[in-house]
C-alpha atoms as a PDB file:
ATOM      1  CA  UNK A   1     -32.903  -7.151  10.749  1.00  0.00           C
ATOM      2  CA  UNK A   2     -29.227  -7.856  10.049  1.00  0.00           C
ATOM      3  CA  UNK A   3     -27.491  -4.920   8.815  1.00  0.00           C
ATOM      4  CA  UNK A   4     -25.626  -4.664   5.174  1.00  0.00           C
ATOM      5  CA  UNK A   5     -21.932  -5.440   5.471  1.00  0.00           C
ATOM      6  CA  UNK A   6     -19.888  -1.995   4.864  1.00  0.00           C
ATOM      7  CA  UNK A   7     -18.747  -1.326   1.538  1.00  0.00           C
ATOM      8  CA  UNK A   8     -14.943  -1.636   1.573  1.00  0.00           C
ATOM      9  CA  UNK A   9     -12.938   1.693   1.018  1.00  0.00           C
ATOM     10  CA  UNK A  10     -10.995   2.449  -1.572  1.00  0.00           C
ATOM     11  CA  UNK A  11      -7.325   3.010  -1.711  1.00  0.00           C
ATOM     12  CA  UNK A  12      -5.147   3.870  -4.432  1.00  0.00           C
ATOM     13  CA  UNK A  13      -1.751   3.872  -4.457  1.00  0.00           C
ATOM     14  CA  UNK A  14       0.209   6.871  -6.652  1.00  0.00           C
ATOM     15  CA  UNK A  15       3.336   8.741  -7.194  1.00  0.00           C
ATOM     16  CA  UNK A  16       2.385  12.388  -6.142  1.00  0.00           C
ATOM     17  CA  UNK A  17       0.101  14.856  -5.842  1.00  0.00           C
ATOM     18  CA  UNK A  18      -1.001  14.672  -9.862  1.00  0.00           C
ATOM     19  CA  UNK A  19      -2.178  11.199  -8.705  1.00  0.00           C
ATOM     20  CA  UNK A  20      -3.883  11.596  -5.886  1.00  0.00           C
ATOM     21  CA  UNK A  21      -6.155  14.731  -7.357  1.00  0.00           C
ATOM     22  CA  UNK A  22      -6.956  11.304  -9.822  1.00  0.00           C
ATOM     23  CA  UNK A  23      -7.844   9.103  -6.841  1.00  0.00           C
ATOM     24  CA  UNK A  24      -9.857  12.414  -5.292  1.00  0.00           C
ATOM     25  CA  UNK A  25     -11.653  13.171  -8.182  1.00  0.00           C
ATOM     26  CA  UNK A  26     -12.526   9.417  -8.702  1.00  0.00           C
ATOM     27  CA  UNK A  27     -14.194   8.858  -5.630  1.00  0.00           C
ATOM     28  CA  UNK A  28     -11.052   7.241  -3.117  1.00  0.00           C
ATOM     29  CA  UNK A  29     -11.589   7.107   0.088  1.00  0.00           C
ATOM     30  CA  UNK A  30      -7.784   7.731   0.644  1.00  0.00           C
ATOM     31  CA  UNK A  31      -4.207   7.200  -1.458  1.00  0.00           C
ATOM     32  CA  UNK A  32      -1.149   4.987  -0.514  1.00  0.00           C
ATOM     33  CA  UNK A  33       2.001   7.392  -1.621  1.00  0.00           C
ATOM     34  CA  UNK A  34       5.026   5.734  -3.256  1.00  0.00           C
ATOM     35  CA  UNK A  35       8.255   6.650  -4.943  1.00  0.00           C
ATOM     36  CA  UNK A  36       9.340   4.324  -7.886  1.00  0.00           C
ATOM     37  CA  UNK A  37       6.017   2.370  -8.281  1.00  0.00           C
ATOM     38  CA  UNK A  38       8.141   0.940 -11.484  1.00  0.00           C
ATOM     39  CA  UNK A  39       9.885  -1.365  -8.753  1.00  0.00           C
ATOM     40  CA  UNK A  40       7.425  -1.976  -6.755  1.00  0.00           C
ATOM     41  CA  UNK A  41       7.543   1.532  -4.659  1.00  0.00           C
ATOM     42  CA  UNK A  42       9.801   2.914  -2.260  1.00  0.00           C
ATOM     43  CA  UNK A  43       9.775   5.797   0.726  1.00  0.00           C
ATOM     44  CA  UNK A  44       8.898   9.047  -1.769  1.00  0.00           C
ATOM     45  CA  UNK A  45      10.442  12.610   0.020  1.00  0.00           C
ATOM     46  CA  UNK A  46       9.125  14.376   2.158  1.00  0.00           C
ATOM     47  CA  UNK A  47       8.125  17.045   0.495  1.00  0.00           C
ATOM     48  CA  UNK A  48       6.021  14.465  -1.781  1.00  0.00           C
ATOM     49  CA  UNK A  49       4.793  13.750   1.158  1.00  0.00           C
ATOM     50  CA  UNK A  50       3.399  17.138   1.953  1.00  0.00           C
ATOM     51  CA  UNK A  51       2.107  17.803  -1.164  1.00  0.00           C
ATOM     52  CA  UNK A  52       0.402  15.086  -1.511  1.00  0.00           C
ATOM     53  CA  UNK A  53      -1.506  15.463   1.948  1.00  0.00           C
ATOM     54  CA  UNK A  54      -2.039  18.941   0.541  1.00  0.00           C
ATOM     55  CA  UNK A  55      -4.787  17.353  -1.879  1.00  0.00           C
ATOM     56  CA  UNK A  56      -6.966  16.158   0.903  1.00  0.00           C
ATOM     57  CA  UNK A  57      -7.043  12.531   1.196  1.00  0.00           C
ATOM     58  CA  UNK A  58      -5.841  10.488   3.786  1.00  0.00           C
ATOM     59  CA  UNK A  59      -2.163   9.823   2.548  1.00  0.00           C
ATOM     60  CA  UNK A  60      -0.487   6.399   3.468  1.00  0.00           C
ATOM     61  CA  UNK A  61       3.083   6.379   3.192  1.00  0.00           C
ATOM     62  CA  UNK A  62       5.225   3.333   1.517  1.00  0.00           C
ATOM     63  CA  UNK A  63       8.474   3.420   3.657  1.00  0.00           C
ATOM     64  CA  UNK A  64      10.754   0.993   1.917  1.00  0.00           C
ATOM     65  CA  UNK A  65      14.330   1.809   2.099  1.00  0.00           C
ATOM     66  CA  UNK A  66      14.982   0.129  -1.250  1.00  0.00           C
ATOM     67  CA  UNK A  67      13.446  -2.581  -3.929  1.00  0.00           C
ATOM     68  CA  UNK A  68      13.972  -5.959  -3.595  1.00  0.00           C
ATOM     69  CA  UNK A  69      13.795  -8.662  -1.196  1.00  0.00           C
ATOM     70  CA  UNK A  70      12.185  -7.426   2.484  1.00  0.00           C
ATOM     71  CA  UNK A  71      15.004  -8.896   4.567  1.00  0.00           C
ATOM     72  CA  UNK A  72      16.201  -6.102   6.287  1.00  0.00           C
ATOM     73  CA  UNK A  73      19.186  -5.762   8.580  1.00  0.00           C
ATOM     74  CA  UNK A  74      19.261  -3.484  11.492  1.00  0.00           C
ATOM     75  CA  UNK A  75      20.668  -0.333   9.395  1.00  0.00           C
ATOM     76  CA  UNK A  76      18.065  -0.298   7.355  1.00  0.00           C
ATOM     77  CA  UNK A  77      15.678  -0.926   9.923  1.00  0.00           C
ATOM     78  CA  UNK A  78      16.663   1.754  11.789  1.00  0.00           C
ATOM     79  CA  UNK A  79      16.562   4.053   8.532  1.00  0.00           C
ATOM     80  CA  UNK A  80      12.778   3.357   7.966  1.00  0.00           C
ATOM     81  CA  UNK A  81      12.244   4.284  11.715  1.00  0.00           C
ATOM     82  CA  UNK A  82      13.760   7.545  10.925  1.00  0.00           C
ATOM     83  CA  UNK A  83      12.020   7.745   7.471  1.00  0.00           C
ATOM     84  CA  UNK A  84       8.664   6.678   9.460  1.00  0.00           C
ATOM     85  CA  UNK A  85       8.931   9.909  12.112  1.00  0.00           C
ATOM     86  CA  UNK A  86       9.871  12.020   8.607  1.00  0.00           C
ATOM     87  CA  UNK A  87       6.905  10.974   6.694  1.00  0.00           C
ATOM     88  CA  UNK A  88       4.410  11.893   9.750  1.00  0.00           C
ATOM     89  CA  UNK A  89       6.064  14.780  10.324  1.00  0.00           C
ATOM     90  CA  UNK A  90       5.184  15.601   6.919  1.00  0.00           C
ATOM     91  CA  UNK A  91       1.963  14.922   7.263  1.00  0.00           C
ATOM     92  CA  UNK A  92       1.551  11.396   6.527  1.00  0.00           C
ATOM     93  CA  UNK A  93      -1.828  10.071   7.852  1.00  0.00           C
ATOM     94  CA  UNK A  94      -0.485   6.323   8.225  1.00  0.00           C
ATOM     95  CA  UNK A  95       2.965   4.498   6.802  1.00  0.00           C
ATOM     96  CA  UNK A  96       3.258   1.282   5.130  1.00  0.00           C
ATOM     97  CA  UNK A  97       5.607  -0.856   6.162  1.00  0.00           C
ATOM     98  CA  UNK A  98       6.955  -4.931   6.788  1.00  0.00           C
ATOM     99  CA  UNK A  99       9.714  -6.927   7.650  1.00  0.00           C
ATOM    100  CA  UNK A 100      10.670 -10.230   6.878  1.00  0.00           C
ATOM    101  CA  UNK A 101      13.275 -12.469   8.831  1.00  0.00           C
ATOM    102  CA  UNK A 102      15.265 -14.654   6.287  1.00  0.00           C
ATOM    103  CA  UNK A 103      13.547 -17.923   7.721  1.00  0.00           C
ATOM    104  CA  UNK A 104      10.423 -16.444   5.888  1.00  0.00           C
ATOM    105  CA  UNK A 105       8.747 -15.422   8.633  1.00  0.00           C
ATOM    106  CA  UNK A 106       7.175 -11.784   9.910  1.00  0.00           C
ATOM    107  CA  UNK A 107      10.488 -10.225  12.177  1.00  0.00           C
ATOM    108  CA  UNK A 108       7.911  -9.368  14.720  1.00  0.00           C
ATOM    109  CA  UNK A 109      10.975  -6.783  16.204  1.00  0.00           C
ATOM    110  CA  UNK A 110      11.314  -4.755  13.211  1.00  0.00           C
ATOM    111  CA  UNK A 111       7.760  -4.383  12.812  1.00  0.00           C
ATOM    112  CA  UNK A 112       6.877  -3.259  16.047  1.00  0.00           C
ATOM    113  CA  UNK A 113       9.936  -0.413  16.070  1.00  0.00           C
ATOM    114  CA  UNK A 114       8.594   0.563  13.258  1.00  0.00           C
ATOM    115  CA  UNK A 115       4.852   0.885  14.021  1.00  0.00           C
ATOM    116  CA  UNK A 116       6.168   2.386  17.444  1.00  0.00           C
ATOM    117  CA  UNK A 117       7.898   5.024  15.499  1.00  0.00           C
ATOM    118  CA  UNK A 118       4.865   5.657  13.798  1.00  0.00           C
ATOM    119  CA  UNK A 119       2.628   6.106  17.102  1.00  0.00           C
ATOM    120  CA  UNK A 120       4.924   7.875  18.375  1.00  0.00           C
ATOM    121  CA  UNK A 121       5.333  10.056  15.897  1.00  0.00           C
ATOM    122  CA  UNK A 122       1.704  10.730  15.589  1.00  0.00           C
ATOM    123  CA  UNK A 123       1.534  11.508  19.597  1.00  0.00           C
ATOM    124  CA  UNK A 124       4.178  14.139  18.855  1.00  0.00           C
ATOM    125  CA  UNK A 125       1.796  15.507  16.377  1.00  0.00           C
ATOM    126  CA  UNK A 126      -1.278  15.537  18.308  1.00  0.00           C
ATOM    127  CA  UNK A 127      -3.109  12.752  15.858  1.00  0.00           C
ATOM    128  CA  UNK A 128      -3.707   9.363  15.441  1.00  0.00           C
ATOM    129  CA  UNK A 129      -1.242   7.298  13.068  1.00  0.00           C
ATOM    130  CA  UNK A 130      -2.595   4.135  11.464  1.00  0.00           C
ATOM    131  CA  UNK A 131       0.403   1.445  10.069  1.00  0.00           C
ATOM    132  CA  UNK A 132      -0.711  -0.870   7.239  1.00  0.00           C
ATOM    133  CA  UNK A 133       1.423  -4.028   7.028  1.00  0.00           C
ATOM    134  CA  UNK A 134       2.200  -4.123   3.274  1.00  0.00           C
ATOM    135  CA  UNK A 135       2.597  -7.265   0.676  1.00  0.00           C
ATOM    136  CA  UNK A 136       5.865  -8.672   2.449  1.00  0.00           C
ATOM    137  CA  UNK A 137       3.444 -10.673   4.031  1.00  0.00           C
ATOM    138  CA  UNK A 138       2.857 -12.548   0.730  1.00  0.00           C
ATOM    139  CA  UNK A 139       5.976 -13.613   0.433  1.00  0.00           C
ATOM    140  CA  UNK A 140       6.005 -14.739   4.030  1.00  0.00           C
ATOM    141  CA  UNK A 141       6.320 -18.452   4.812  1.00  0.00           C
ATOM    142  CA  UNK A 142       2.312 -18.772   5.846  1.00  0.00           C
ATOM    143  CA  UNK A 143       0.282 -15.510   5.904  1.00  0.00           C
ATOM    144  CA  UNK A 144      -2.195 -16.128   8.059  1.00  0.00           C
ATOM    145  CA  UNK A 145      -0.214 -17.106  10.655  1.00  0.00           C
ATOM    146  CA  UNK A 146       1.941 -13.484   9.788  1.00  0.00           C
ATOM    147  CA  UNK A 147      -1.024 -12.136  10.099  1.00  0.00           C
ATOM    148  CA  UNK A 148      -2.302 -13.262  13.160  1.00  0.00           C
ATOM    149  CA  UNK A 149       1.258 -12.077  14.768  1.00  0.00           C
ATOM    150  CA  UNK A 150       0.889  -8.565  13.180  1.00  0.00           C
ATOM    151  CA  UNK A 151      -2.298  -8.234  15.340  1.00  0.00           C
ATOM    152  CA  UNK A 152      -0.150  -7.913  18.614  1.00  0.00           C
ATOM    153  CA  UNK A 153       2.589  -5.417  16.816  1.00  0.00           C
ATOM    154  CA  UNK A 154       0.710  -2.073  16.708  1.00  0.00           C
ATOM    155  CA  UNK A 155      -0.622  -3.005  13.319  1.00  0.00           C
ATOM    156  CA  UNK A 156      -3.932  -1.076  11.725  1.00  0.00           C
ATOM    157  CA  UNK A 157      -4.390  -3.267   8.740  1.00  0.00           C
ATOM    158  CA  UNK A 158      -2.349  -5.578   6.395  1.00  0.00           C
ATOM    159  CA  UNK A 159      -2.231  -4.928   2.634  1.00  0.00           C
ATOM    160  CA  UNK A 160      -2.144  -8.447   0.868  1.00  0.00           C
ATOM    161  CA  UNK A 161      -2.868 -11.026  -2.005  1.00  0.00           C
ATOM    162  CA  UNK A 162      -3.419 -13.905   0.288  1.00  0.00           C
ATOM    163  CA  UNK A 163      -0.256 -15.036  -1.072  1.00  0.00           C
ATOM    164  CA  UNK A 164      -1.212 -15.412  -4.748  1.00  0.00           C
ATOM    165  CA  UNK A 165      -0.123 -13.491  -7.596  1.00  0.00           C
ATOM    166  CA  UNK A 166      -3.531 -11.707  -7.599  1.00  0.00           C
ATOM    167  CA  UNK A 167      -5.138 -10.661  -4.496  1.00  0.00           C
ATOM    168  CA  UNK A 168      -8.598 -12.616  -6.456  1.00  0.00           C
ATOM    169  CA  UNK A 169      -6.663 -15.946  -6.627  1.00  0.00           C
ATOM    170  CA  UNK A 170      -5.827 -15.617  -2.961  1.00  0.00           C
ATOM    171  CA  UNK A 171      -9.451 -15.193  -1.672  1.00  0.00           C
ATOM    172  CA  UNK A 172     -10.095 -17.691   0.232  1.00  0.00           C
ATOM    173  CA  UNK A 173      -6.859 -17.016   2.325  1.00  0.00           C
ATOM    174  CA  UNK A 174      -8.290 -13.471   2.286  1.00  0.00           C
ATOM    175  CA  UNK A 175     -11.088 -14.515   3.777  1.00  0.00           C
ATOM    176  CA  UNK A 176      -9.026 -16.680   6.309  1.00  0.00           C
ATOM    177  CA  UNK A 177      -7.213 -13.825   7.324  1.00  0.00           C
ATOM    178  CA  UNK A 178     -10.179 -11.704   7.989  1.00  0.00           C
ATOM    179  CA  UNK A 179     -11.511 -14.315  10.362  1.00  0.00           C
ATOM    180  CA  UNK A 180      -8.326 -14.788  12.047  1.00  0.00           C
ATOM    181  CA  UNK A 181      -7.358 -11.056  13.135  1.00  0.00           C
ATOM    182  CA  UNK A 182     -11.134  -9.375  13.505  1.00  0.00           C
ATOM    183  CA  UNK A 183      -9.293  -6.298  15.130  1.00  0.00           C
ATOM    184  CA  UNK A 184      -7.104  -5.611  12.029  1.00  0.00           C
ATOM    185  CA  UNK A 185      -8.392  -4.386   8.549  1.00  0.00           C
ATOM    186  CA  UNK A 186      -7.653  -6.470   6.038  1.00  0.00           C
ATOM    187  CA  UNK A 187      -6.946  -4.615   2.237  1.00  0.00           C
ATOM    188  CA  UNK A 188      -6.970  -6.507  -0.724  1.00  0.00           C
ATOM    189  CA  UNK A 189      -3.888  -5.799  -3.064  1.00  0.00           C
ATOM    190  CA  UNK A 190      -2.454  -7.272  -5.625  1.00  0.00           C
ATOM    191  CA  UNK A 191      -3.236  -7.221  -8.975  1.00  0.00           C
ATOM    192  CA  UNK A 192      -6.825  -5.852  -8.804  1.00  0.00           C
ATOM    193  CA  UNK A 193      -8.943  -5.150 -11.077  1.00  0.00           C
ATOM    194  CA  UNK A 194     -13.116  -3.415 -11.164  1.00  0.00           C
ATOM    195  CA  UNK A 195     -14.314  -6.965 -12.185  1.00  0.00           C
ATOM    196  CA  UNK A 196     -12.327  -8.540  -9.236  1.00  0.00           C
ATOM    197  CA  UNK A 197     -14.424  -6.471  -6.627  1.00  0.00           C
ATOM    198  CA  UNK A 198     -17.445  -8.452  -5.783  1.00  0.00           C
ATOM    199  CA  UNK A 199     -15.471 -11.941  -5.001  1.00  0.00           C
ATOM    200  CA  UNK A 200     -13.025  -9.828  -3.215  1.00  0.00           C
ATOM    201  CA  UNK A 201     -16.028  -8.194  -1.273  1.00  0.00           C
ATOM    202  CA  UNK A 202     -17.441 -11.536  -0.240  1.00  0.00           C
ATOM    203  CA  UNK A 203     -14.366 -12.364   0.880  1.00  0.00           C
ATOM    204  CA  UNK A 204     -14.864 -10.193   4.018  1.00  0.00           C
ATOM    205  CA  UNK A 205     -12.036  -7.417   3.206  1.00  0.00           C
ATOM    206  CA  UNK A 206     -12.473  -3.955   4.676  1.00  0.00           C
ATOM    207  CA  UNK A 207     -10.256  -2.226   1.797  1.00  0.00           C
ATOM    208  CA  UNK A 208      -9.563  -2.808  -1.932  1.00  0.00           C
ATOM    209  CA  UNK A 209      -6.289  -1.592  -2.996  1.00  0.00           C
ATOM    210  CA  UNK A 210      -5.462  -1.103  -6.634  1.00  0.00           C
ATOM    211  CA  UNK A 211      -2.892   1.110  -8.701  1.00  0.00           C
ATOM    212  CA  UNK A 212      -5.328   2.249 -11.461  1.00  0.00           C
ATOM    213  CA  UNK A 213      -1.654   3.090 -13.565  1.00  0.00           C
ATOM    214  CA  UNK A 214      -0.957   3.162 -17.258  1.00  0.00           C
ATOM    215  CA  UNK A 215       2.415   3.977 -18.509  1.00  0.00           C
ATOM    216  CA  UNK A 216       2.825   8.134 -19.610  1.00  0.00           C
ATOM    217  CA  UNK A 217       4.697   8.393 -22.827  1.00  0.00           C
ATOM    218  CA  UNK A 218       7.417   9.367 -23.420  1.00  0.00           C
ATOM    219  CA  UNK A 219       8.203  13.058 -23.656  1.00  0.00           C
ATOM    220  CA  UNK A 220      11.571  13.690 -24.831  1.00  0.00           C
ATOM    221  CA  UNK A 221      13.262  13.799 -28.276  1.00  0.00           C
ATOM    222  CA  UNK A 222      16.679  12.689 -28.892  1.00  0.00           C
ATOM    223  CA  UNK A 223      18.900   9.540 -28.680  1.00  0.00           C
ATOM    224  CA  UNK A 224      17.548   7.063 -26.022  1.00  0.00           C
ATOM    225  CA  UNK A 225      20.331   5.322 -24.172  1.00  0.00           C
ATOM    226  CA  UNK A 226      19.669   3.172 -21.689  1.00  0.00           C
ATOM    227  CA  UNK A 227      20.674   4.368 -17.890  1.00  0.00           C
ATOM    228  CA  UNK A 228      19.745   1.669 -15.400  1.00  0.00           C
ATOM    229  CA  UNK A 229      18.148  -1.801 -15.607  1.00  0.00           C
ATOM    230  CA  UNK A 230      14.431  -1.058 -15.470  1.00  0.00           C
ATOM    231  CA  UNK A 231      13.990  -0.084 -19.402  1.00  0.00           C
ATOM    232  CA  UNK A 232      15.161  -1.762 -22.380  1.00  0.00           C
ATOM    233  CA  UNK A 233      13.659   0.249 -25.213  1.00  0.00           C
ATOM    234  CA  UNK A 234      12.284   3.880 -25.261  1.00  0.00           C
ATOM    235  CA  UNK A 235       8.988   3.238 -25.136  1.00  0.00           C
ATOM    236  CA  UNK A 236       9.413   1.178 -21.894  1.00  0.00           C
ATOM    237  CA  UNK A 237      11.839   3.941 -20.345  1.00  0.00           C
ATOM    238  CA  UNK A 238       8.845   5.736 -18.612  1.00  0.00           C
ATOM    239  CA  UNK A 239       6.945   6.200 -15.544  1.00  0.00           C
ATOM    240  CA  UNK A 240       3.069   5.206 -14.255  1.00  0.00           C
ATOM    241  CA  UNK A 241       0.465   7.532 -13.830  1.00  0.00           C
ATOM    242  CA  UNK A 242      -2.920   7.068 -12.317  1.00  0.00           C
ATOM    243  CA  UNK A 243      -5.537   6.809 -14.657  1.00  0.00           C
ATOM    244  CA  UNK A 244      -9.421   8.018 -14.194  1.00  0.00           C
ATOM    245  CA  UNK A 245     -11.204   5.328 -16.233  1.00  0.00           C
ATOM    246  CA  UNK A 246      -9.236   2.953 -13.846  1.00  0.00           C
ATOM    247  CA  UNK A 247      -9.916   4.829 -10.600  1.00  0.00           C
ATOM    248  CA  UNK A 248     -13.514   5.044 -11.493  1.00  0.00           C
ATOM    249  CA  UNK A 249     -14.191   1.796 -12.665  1.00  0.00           C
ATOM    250  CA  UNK A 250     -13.308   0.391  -9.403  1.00  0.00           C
ATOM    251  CA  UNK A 251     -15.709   3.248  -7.258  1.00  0.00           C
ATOM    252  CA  UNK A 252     -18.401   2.219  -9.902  1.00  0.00           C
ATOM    253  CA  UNK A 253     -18.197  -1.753  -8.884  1.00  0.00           C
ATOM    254  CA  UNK A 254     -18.208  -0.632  -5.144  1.00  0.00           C
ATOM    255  CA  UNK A 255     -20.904   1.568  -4.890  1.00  0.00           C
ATOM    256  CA  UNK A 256     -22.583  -1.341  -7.175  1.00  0.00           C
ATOM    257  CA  UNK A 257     -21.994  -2.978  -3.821  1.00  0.00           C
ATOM    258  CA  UNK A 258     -24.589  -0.831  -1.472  1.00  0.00           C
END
């Protein structure tokens, strides 16, 4: 008898602690941690970090030295190594990282000091550090092909879309992707939603990946005035929280899966 494909795990990716008690509560199998997730997330503290992995869950940690495109040079390479060995040290579980060279393509060299920084941080710590590969691959100039080189850089699993705007309009490159790099997990990211997770699923994916956010309102009283470029009214200057209807929607339409 041919055995049931595994049900793919369930990651969520929050701002903190408050968030991840959501994902916990909700049935994740573990959290991706970002600062900023307004722009797309970058490298939270380390004391985010820690409390965070003080909720229980495997935490992955975004390291992203800032927003924006993901050519970087060799200073801020060398900045995400050091924010890499912080984040472990913090008890990080995994990181999340990616490189792009401006030709479009993975920079293969970045990746693998990073993901080196990572297992070696993790041998320093006595434990096992997985590196997830995150969505600069679906900007990259063909993703399967970034994929397949990931495979030889130290790489535990690659977050993507298959290079669409939603990871469901991407599947069949999903799918591609799966069958290209058998010994790398392959998380499906990217504007996901509960009624996206059987065609994902059948795409072969080991992971879903999905923000389950809403916008908090706004808490404050006064005059607003406007202090950076990411609002341009009050009720837009906010942040994202995770949100339990969301988180459990999308454990509902897995376990739907056994």
């Amino acid at each position: 008898m041919t055995a049931a494909p595994a049900v793919p795990a369930l990651e969520i990716a929050v701002a903190g602690p408050a968030g991840a008690r959501t994902a916990r509560d909700g049935g994740a199998d573990r959290v991706e941690l970002c600062s900023a997730l307004e722009l797309g997330g970058v490298t939270p503290s380390d004391a985010a970090v820690a409390a965070t992995a003080a909720v229980g869950l495997p935490v992955q940690v975004l390291v992203r030295c800032r927003p924006g495109d993901f050519a970087h040079d060799a200073e801020e390479v060398a900045l995400m190594a050091a924010e890499v060995r912080s984040a472990v040290a913090a008890g990080a579980a995994g990181v999340v990282v990616g490189v792009l060279a401006p030709d479009g393509s993975l920079d293969a060299g970045a990746v693998r000091r990073l993901a080196d920084a990572a297992h070696e941080a993790g041998a320093a710590a006595g434990r096992p550090v997985e590196v997830t590969l995150h969505r600069a691959i679906d900007r990259s100039a063909d993703p399967v092909a970034a994929a397949v080189r990931a495979a030889t850089l130290g790489v535990t699993r690659i977050l993507t879309s298959g290079g669409a705007p939603r990871a469901r309009e991407g599947a069949a490159v999903l799918a591609a992707m799966a069958a290209a790099v058998p010994g790398v997990q392959v998380m499906a990211g990217g504007g996901v939603r509960a009624e996206d997770v059987p065609a994902l699923a059948a795409a072969g994916v080991a992971a879903i990946h999905l923000s389950a956010k809403r916008r908090a309102p706004v808490r404050h009283a006064g005059p607003w005035v406007p202090m950076g470029a990411a609002a341009s009214s009050r009720d837009a200057d906010t942040h994202f929280v995770t949100a339990p209807d969301l988180v459990a929607a999308a454990r509902a339409a897995l376990d739907a899966l056994a």
